[in-house]
N, C-alpha and C. Protein backbone atom coordinates (compact mmCIF):
# COMPACT_ATOMS: atom_id res chain seq x y z
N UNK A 1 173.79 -147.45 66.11
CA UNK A 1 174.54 -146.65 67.07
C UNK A 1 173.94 -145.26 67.18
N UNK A 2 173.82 -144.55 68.21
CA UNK A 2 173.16 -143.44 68.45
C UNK A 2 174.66 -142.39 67.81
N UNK A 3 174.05 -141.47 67.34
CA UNK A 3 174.84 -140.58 66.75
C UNK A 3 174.02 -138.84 66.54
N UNK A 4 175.20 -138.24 67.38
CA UNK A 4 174.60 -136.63 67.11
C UNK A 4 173.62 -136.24 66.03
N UNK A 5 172.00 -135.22 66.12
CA UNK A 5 172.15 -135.11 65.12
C UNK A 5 172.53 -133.64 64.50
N UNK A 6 172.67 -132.74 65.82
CA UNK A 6 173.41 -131.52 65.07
C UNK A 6 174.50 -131.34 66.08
N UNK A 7 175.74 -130.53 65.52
CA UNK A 7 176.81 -130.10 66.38
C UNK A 7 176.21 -129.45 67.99
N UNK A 8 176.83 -129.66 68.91
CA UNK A 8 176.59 -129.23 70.02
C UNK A 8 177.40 -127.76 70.21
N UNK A 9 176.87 -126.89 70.37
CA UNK A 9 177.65 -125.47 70.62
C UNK A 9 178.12 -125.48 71.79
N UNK A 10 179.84 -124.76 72.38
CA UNK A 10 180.33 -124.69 73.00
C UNK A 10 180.09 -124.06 73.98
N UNK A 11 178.82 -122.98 73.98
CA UNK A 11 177.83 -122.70 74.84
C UNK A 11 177.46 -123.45 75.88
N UNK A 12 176.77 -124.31 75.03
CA UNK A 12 176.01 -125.50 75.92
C UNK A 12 176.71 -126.43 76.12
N UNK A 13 177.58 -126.95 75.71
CA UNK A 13 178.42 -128.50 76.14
C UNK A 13 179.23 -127.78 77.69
N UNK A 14 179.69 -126.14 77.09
CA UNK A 14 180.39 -125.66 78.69
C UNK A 14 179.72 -125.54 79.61
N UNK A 15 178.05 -125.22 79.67
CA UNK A 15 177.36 -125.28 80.47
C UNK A 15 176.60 -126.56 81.23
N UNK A 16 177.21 -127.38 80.97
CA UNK A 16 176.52 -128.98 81.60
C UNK A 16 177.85 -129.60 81.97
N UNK A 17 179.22 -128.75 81.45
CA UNK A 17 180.45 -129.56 81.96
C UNK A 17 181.13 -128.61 83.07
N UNK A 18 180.12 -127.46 83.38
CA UNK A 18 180.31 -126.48 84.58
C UNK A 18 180.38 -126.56 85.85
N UNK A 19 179.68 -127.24 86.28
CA UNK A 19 179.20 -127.77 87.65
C UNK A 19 179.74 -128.74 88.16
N UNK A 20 180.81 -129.86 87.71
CA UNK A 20 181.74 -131.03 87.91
C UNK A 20 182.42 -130.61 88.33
N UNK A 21 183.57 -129.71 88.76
CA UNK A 21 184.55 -128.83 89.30
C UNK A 21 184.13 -128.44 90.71
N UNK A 22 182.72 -128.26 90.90
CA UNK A 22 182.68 -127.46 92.47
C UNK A 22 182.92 -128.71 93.58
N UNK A 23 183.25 -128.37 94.82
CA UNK A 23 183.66 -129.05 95.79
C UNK A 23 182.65 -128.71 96.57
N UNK A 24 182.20 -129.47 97.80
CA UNK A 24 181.28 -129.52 98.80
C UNK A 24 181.88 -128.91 100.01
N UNK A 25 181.27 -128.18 100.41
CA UNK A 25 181.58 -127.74 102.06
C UNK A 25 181.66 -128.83 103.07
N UNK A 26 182.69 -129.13 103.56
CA UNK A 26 182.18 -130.12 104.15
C UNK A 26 181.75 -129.64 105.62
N UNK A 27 181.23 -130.43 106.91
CA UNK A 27 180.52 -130.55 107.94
C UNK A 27 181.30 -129.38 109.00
N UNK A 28 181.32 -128.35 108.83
CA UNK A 28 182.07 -127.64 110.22
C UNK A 28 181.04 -127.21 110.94
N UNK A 29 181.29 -127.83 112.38
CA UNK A 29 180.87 -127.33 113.86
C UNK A 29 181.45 -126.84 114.26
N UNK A 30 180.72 -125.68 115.55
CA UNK A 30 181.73 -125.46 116.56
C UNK A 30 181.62 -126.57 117.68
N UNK A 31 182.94 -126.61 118.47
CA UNK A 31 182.69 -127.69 119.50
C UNK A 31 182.50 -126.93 120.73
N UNK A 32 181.42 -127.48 121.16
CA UNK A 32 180.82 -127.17 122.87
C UNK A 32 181.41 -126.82 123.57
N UNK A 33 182.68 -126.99 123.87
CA UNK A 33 183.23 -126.96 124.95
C UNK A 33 184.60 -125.74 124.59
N UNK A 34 185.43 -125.58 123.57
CA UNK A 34 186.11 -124.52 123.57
C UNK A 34 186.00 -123.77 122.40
N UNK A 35 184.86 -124.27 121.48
CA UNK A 35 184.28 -123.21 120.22
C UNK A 35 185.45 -123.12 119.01
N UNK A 36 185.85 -124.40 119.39
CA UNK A 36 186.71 -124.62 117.90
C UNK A 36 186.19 -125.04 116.97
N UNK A 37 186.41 -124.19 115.76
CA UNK A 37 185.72 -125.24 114.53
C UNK A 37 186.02 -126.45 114.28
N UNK A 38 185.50 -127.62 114.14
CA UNK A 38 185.51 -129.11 114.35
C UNK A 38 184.87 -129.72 112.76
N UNK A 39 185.44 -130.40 112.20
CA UNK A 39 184.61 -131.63 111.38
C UNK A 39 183.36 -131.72 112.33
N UNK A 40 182.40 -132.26 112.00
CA UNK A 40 180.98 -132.87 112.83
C UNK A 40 181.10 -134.33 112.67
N UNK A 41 181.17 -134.69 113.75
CA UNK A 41 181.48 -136.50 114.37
C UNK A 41 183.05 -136.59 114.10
N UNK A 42 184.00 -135.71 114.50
CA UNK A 42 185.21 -136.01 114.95
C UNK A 42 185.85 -135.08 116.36
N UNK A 43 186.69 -136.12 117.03
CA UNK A 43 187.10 -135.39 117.98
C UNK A 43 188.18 -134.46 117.89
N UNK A 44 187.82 -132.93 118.88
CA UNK A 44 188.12 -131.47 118.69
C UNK A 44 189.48 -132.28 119.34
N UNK A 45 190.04 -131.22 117.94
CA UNK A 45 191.82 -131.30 118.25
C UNK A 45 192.24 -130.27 119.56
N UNK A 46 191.66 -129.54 119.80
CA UNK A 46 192.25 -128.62 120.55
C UNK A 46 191.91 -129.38 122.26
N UNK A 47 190.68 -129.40 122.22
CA UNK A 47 190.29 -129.87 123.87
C UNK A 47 189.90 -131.64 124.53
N UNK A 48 190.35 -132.08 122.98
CA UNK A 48 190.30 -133.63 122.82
C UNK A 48 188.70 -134.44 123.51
N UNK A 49 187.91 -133.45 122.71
CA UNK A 49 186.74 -133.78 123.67
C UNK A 49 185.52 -134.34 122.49
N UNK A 50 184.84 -135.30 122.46
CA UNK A 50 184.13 -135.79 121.55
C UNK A 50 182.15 -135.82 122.55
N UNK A 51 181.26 -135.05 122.32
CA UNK A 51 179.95 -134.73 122.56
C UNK A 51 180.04 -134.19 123.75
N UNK A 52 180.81 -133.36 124.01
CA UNK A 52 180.84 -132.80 125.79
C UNK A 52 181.68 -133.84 126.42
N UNK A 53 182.37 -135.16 126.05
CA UNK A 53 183.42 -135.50 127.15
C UNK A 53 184.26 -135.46 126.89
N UNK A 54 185.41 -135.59 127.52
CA UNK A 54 186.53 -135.88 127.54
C UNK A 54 187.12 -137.04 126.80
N UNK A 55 187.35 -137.31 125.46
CA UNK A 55 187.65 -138.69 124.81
C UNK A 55 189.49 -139.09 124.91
N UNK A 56 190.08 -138.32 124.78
CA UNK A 56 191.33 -138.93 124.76
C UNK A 56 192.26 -138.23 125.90
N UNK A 57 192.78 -138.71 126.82
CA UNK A 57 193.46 -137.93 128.53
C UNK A 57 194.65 -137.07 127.80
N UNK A 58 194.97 -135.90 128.33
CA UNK A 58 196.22 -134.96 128.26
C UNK A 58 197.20 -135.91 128.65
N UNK A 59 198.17 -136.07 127.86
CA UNK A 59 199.85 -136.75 128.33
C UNK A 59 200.24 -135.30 129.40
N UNK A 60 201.09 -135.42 130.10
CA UNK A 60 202.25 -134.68 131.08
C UNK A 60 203.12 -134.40 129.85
């Protein structure tokens, strides 16, 4: 069985268990058409518009 062969200092074990915690930015665009910040490849909540068209019609 593989087994330590000296204690690991709390130095270094905190420094390799540091970097597991950060989160990714995820994809923000602005969208073309009314410059809302958008996910990238989802359609803009505000002007319901997906690559310059029109994807989902305004209800009345």
């Amino acid at each position: 069985m593989a087994v330590p062969k000296r204690k690991v200092s709390k130095a270094r074990r905190d420094k390799r268990r540091s970097n597991n915690w950060k989160l990714n930015l995820p994809g923000i665009v602005k969208c073309p058409k009314c410059g809302e910040f958008v996910l990238s490849h989802r359609v803009c909540k505000k002007c319901r518009s997906y690559n310059g068209k029109e994807v989902i019609k305004e209800e009345a």
